[in-house]
PDB file of N, CA and C in Angstrom:
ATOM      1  N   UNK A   1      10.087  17.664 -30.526  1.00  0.00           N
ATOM      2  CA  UNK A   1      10.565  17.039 -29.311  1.00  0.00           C
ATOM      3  C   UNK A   1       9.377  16.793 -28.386  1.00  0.00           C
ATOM      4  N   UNK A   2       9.409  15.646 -28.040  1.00  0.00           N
ATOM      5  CA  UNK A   2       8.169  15.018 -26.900  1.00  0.00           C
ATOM      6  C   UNK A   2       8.676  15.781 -25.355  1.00  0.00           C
ATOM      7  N   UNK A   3       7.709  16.369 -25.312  1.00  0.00           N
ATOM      8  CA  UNK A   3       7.994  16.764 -23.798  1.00  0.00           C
ATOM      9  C   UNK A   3       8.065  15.837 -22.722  1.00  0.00           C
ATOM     10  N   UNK A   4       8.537  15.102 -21.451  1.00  0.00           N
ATOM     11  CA  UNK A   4       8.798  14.947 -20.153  1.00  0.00           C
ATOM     12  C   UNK A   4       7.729  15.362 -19.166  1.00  0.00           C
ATOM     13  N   UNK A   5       7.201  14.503 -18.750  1.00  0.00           N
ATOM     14  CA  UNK A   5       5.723  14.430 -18.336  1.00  0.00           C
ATOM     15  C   UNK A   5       5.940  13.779 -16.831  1.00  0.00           C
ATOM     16  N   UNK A   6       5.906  14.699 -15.831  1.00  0.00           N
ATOM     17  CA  UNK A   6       6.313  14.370 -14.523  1.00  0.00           C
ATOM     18  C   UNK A   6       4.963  15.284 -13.376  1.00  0.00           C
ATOM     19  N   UNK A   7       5.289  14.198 -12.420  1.00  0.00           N
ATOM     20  CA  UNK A   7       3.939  14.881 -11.331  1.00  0.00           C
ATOM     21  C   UNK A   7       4.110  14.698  -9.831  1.00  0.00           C
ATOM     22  N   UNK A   8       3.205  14.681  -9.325  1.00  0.00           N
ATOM     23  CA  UNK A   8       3.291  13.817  -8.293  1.00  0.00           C
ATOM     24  C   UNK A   8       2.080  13.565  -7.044  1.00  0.00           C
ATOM     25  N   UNK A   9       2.417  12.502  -6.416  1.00  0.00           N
ATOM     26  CA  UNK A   9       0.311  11.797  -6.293  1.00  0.00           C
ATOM     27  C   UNK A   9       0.341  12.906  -5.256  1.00  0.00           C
ATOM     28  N   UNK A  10      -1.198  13.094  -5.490  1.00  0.00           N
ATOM     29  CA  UNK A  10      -1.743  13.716  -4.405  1.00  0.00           C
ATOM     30  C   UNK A  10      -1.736  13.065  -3.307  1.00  0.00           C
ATOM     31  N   UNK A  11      -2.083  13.929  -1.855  1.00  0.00           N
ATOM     32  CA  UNK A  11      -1.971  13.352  -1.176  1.00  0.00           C
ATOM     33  C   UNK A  11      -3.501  12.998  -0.303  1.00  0.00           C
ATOM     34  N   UNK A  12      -3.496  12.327   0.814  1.00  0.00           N
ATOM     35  CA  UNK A  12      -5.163  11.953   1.065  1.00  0.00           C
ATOM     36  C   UNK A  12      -5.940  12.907   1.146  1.00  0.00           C
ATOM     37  N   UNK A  13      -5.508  14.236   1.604  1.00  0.00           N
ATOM     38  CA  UNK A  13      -6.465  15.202   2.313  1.00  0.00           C
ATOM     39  C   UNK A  13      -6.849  16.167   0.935  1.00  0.00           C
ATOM     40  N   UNK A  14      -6.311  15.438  -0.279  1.00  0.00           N
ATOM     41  CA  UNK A  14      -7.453  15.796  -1.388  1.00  0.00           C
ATOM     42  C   UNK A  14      -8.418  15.048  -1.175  1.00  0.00           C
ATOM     43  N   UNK A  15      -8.918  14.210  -1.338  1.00  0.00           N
ATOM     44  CA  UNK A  15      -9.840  13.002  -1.250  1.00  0.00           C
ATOM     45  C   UNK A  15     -11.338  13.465  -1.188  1.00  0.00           C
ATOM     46  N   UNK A  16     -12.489  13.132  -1.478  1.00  0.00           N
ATOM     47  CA  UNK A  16     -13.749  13.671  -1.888  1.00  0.00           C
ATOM     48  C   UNK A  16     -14.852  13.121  -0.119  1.00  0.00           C
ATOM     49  N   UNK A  17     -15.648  13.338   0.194  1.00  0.00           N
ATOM     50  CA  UNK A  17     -16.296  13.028   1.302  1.00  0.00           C
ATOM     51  C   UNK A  17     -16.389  12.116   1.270  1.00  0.00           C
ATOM     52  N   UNK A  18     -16.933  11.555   0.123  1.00  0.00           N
ATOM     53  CA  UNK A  18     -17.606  10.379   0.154  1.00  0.00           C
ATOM     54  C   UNK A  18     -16.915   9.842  -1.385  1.00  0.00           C
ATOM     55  N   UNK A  19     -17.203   8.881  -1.649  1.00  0.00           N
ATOM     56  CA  UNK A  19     -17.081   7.822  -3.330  1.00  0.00           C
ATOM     57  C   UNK A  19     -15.520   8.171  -3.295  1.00  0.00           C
ATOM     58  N   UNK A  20     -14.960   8.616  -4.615  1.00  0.00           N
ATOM     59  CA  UNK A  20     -14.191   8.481  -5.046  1.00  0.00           C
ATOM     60  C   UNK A  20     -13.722   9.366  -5.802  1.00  0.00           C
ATOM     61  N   UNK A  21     -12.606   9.852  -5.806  1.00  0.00           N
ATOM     62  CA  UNK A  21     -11.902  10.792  -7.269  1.00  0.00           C
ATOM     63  C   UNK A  21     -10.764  10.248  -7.962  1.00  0.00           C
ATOM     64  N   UNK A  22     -10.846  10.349  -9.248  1.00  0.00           N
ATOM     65  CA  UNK A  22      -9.525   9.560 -10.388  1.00  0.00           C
ATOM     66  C   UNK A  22      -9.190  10.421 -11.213  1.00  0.00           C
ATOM     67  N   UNK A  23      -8.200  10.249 -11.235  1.00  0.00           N
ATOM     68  CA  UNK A  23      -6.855  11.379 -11.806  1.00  0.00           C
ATOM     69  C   UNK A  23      -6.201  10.263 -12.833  1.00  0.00           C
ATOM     70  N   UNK A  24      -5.960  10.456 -14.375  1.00  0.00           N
ATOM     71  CA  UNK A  24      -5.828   9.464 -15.034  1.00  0.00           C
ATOM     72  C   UNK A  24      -3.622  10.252 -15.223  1.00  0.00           C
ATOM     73  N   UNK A  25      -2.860   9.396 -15.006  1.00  0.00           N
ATOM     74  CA  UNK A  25      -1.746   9.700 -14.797  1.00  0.00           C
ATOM     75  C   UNK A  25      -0.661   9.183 -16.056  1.00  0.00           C
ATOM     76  N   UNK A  26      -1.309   8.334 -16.597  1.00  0.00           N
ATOM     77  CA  UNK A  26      -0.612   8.165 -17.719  1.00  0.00           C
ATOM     78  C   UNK A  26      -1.801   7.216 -18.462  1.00  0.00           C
ATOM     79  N   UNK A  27      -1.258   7.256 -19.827  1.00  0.00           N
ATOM     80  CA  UNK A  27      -2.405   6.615 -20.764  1.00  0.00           C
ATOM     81  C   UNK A  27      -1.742   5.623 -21.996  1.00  0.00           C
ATOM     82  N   UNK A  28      -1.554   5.120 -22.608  1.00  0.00           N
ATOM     83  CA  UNK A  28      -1.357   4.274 -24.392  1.00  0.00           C
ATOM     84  C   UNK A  28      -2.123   3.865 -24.705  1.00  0.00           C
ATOM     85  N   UNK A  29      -1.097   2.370 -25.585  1.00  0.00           N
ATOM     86  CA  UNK A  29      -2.124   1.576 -26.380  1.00  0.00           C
ATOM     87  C   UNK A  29      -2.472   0.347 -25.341  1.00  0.00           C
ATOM     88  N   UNK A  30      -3.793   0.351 -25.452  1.00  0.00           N
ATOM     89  CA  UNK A  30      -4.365  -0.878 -24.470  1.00  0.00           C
ATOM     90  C   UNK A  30      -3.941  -1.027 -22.678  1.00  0.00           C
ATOM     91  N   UNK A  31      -3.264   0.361 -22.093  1.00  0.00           N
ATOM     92  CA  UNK A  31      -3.041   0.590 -20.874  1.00  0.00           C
ATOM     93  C   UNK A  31      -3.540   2.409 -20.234  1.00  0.00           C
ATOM     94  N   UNK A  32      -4.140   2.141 -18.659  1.00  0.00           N
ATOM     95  CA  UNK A  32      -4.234   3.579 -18.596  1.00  0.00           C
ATOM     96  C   UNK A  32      -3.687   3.551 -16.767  1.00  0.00           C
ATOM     97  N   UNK A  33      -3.033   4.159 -16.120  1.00  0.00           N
ATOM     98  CA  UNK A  33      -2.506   4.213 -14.889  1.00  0.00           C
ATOM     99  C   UNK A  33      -3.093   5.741 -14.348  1.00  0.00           C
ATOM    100  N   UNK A  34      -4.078   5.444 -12.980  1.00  0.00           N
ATOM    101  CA  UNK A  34      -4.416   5.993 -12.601  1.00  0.00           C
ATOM    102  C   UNK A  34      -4.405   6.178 -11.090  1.00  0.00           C
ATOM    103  N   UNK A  35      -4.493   7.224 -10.109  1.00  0.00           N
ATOM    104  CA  UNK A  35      -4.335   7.745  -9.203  1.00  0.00           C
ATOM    105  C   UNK A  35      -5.896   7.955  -8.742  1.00  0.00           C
ATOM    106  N   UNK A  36      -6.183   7.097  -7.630  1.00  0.00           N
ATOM    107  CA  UNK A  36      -7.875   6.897  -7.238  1.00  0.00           C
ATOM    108  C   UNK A  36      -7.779   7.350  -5.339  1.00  0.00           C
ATOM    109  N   UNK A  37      -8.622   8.145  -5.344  1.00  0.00           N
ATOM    110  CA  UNK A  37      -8.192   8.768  -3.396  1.00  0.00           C
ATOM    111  C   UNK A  37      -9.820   8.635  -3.269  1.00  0.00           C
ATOM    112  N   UNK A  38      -9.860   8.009  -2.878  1.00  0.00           N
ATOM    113  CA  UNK A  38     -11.557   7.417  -1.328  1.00  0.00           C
ATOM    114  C   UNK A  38     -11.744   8.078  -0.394  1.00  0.00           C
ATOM    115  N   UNK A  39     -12.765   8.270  -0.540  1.00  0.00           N
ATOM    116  CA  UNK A  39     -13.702   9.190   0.721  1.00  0.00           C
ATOM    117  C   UNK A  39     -14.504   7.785   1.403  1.00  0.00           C
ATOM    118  N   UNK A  40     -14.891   8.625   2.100  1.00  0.00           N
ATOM    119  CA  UNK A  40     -16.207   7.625   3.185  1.00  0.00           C
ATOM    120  C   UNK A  40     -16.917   6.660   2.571  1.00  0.00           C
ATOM    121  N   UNK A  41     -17.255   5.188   2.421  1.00  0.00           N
ATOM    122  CA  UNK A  41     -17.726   4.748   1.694  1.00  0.00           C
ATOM    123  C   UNK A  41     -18.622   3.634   3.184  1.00  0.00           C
ATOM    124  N   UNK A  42     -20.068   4.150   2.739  1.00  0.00           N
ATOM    125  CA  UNK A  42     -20.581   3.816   3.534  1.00  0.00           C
ATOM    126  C   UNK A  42     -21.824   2.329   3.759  1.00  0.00           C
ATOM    127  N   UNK A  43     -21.456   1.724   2.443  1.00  0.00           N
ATOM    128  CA  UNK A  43     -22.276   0.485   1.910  1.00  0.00           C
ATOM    129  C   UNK A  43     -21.051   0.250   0.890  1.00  0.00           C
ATOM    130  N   UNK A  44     -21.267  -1.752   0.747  1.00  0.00           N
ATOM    131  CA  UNK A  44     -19.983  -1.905   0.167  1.00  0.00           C
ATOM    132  C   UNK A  44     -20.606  -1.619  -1.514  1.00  0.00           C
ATOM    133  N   UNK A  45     -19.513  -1.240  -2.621  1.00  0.00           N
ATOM    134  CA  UNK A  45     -19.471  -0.945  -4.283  1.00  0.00           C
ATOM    135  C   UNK A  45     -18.998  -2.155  -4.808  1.00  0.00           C
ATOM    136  N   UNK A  46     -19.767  -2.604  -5.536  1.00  0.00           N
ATOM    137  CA  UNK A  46     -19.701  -3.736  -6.882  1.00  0.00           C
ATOM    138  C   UNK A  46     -18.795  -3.143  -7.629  1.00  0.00           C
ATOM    139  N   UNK A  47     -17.638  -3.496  -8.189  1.00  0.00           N
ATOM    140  CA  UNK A  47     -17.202  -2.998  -9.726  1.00  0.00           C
ATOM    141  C   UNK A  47     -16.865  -4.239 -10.843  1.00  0.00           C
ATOM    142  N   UNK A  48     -17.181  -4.152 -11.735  1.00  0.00           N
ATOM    143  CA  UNK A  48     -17.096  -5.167 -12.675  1.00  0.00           C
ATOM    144  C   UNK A  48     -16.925  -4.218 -13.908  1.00  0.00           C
ATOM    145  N   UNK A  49     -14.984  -4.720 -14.262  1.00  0.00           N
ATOM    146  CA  UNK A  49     -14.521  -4.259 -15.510  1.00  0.00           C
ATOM    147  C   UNK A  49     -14.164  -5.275 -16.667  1.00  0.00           C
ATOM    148  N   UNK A  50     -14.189  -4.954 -17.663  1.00  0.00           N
ATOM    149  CA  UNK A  50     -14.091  -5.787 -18.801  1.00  0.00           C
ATOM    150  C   UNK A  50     -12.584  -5.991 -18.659  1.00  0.00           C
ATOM    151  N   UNK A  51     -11.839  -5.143 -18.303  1.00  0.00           N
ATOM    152  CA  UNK A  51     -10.160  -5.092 -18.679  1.00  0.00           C
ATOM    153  C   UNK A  51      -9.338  -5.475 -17.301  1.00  0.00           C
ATOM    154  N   UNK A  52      -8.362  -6.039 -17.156  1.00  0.00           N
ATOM    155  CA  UNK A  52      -7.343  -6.164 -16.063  1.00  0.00           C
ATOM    156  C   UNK A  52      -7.261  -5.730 -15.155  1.00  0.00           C
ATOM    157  N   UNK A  53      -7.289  -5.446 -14.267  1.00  0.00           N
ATOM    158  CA  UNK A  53      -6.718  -4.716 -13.152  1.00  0.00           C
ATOM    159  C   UNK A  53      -5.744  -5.023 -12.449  1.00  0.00           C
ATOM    160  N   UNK A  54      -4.717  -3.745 -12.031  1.00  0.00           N
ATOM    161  CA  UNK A  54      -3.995  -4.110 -11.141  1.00  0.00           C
ATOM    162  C   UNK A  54      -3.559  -3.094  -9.508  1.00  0.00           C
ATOM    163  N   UNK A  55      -3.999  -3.026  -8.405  1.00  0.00           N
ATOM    164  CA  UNK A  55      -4.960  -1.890  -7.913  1.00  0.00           C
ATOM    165  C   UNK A  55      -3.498  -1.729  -6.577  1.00  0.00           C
ATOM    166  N   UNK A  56      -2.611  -1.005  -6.484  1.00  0.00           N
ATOM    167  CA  UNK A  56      -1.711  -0.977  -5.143  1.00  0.00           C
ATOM    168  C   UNK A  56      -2.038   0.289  -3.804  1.00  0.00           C
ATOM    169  N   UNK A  57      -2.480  -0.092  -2.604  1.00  0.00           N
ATOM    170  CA  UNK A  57      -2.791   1.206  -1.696  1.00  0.00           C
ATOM    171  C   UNK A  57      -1.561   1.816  -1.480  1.00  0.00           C
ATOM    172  N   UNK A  58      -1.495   3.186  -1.625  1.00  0.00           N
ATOM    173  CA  UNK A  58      -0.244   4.131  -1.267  1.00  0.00           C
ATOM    174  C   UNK A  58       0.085   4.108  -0.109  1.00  0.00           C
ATOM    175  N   UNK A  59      -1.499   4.780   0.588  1.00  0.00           N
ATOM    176  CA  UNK A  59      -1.765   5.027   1.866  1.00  0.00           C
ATOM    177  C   UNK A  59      -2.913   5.143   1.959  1.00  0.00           C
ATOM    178  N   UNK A  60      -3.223   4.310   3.555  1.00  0.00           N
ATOM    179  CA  UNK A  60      -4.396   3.658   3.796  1.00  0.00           C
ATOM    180  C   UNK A  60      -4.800   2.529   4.047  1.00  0.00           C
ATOM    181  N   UNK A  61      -5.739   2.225   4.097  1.00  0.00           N
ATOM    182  CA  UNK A  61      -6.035   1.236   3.781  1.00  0.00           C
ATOM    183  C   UNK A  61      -7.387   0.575   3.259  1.00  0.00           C
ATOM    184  N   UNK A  62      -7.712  -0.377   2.885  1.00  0.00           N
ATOM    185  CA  UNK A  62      -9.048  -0.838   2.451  1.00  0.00           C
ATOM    186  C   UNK A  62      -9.378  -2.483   2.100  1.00  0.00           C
ATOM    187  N   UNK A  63     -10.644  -2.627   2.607  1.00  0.00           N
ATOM    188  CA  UNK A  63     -10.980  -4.163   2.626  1.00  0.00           C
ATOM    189  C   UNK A  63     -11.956  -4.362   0.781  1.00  0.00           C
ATOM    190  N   UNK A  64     -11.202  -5.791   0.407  1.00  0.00           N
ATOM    191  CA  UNK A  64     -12.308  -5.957  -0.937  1.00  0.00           C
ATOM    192  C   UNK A  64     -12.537  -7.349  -0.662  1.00  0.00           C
ATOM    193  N   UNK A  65     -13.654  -8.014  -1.556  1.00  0.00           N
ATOM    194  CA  UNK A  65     -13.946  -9.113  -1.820  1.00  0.00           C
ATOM    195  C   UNK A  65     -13.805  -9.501  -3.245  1.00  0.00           C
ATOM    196  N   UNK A  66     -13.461 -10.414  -3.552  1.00  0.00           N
ATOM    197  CA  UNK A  66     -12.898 -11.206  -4.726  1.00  0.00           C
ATOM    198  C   UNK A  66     -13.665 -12.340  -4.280  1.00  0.00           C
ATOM    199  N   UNK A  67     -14.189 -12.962  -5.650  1.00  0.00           N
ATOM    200  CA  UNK A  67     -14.963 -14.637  -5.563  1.00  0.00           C
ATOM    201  C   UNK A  67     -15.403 -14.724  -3.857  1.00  0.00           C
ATOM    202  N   UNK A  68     -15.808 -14.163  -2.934  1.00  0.00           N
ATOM    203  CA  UNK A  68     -16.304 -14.883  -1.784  1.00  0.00           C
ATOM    204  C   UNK A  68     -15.100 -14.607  -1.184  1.00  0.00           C
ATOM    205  N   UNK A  69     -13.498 -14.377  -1.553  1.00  0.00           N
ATOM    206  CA  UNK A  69     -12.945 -14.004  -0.732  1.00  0.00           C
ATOM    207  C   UNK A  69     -11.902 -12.650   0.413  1.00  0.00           C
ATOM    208  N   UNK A  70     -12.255 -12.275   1.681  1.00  0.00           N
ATOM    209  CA  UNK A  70     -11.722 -11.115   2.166  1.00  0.00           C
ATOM    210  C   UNK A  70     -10.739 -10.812   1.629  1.00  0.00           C
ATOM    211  N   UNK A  71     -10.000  -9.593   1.124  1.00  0.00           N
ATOM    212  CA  UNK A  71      -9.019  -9.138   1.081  1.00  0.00           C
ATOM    213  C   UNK A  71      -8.599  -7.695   1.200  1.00  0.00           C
ATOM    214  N   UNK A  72      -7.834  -7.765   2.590  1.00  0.00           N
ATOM    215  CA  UNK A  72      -7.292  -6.673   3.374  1.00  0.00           C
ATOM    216  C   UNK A  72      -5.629  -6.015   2.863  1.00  0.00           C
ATOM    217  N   UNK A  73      -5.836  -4.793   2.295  1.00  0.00           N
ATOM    218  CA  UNK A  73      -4.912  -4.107   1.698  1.00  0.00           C
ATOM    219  C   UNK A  73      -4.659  -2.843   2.830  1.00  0.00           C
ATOM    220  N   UNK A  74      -3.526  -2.892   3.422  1.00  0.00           N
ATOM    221  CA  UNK A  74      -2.879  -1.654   3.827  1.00  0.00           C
ATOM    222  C   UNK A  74      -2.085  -0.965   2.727  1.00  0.00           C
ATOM    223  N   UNK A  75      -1.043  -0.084   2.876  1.00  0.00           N
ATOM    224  CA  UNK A  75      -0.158   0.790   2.317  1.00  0.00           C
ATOM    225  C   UNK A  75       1.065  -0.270   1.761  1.00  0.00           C
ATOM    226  N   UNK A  76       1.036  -0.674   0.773  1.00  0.00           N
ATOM    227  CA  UNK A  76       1.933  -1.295  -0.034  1.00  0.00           C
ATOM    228  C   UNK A  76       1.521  -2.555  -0.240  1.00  0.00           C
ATOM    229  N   UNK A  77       0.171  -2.737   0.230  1.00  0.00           N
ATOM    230  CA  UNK A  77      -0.114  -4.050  -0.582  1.00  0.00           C
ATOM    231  C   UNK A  77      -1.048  -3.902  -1.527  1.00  0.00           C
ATOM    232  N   UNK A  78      -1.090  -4.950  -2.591  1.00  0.00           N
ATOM    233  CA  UNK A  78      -1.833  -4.608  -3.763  1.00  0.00           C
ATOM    234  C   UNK A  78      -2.586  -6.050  -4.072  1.00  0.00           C
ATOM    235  N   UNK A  79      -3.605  -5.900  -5.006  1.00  0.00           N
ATOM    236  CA  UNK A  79      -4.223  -7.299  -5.503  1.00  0.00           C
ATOM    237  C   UNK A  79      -4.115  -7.189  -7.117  1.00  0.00           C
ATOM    238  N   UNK A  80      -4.435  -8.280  -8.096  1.00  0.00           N
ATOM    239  CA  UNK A  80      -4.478  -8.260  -9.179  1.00  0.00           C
ATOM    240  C   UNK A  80      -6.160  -8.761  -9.819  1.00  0.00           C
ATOM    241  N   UNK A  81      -6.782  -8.235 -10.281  1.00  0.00           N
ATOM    242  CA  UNK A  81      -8.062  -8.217 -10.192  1.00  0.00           C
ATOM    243  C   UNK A  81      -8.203  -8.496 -12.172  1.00  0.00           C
ATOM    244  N   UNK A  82      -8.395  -9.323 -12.374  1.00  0.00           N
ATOM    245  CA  UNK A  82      -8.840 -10.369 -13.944  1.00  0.00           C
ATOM    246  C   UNK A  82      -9.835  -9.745 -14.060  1.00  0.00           C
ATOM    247  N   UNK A  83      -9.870  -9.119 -16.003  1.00  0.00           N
ATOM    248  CA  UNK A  83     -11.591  -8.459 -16.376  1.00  0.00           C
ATOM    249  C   UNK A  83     -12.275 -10.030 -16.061  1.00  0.00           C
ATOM    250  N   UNK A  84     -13.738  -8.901 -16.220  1.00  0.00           N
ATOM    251  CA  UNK A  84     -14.699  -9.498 -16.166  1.00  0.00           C
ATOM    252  C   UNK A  84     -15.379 -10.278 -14.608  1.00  0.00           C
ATOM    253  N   UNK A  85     -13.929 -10.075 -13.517  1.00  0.00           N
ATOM    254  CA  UNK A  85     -14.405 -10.944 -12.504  1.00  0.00           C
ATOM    255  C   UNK A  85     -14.990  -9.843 -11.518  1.00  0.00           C
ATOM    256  N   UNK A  86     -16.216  -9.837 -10.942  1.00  0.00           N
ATOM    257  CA  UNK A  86     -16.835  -8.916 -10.231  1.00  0.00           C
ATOM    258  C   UNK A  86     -15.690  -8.502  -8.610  1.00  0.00           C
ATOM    259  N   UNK A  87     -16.068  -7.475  -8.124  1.00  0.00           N
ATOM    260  CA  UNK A  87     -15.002  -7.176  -6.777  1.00  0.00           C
ATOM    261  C   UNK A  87     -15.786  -6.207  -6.257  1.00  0.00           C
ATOM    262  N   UNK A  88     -16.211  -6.198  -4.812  1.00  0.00           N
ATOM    263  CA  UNK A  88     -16.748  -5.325  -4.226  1.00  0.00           C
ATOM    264  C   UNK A  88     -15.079  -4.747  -2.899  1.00  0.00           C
ATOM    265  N   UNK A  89     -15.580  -3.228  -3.184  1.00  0.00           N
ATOM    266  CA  UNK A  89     -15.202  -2.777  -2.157  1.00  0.00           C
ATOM    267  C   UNK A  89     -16.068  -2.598  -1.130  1.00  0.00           C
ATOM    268  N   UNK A  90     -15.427  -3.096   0.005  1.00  0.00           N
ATOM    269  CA  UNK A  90     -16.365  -3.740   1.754  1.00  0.00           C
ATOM    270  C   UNK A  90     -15.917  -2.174   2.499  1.00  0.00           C
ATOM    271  N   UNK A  91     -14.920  -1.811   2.846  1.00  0.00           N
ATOM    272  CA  UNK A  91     -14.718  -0.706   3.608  1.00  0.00           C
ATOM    273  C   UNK A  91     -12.956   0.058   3.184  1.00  0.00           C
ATOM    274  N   UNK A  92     -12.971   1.134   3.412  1.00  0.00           N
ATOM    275  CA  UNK A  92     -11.908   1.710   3.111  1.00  0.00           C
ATOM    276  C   UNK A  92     -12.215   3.116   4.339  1.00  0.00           C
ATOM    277  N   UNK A  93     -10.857   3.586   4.529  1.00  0.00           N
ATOM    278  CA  UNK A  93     -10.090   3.980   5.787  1.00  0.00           C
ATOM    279  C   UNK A  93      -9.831   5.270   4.445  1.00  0.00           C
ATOM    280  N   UNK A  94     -11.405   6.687   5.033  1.00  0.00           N
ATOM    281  CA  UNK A  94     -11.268   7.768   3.758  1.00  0.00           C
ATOM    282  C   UNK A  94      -9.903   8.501   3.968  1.00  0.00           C
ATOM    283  N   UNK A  95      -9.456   8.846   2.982  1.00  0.00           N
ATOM    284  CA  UNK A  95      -8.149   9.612   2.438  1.00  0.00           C
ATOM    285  C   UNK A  95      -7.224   8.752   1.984  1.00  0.00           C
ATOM    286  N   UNK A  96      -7.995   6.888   1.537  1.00  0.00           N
ATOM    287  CA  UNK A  96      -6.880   6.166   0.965  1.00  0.00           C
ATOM    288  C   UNK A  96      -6.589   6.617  -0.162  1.00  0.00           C
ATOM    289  N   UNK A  97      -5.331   6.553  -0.571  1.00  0.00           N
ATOM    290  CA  UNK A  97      -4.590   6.657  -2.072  1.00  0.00           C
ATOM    291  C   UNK A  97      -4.338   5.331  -2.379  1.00  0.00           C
ATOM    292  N   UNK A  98      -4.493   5.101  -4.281  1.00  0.00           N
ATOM    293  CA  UNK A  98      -4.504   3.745  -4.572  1.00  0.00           C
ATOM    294  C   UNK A  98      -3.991   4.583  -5.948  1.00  0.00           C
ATOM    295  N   UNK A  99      -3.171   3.645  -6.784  1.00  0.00           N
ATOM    296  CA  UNK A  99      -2.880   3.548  -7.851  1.00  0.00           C
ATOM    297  C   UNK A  99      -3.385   2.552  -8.474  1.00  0.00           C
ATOM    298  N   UNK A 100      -3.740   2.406 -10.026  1.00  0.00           N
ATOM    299  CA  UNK A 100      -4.238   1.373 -10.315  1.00  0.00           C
ATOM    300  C   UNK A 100      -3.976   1.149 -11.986  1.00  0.00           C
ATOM    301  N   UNK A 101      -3.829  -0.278 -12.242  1.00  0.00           N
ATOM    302  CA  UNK A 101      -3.186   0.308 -13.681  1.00  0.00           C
ATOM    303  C   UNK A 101      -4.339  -0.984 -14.681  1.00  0.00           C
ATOM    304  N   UNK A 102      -4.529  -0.613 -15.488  1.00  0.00           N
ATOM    305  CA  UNK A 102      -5.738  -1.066 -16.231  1.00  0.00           C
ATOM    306  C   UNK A 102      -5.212  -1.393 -17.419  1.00  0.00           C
ATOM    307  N   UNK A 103      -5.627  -2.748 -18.102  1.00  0.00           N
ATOM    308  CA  UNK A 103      -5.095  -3.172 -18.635  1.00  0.00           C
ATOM    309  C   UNK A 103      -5.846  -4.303 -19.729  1.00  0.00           C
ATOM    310  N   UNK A 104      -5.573  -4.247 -21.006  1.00  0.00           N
ATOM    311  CA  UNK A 104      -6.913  -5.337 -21.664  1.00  0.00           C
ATOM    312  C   UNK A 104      -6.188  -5.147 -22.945  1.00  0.00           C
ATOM    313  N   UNK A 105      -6.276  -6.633 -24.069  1.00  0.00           N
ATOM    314  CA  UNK A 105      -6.300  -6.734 -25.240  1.00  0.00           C
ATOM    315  C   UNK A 105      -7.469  -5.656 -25.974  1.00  0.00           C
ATOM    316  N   UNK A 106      -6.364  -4.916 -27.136  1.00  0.00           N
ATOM    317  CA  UNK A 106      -6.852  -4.099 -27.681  1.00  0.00           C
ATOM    318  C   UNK A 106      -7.344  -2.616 -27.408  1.00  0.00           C
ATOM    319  N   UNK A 107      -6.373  -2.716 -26.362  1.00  0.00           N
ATOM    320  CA  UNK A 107      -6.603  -1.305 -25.497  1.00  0.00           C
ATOM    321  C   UNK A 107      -7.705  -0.790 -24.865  1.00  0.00           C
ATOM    322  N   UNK A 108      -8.281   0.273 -24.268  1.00  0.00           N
ATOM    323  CA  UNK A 108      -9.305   0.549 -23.116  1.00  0.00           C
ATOM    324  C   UNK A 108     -10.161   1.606 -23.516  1.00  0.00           C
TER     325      UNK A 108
END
């Protein structure tokens, strides 16, 4: 019998000083859903992934750039972020919670 696999997100005032901590929350084939809480981020971060993204703030909030353009995420808004396309995070508001679910042909 498969056990029942239940949790629940942390909340901000886990969150690391600074960068970032990820808690991987569920996993398969070619998907992984994860739980990401931001600290102080004090110069904006490049990330460039090969696989999908799909990134929602819990709580918080945080600014990114996509192609040249701003995008401002509070607490229930989310973006959808295509591998391969570069995205800087500009500023984030530390103790945000973000879920994020990752995603690519042939799994991750």
């Amino acid at each position: 019998m498969t056990l029942v696999r239940a949790g629940r997100l942390a909340s901000g005032g886990a969150a690391p000083v600074d960068g970032e901590s990820t808690d991987v929350l569920a996993s398969g084939d070619g998907f992984r859903v994860e739980q990401i809480l931001s600290g102080q981020v004090d110069t904006p971060v490049e990330y460039l992934q090969e696989h999908d993204e799909w990134v929602l703030v819990v709580a918080g909030a945080a600014v990114l750039e996509v192609d040249g353009e701003r995008v401002e995420l509070a607490a229930g808004g989310w973006v959808e972020l295509p591998g391969g396309r570069p995205h800087r995070l500009l500023s984030v508001v530390p103790g945000t919670s973000w879920v994020a679910v990752h995603a690519g042909p042939g799994g991750i």
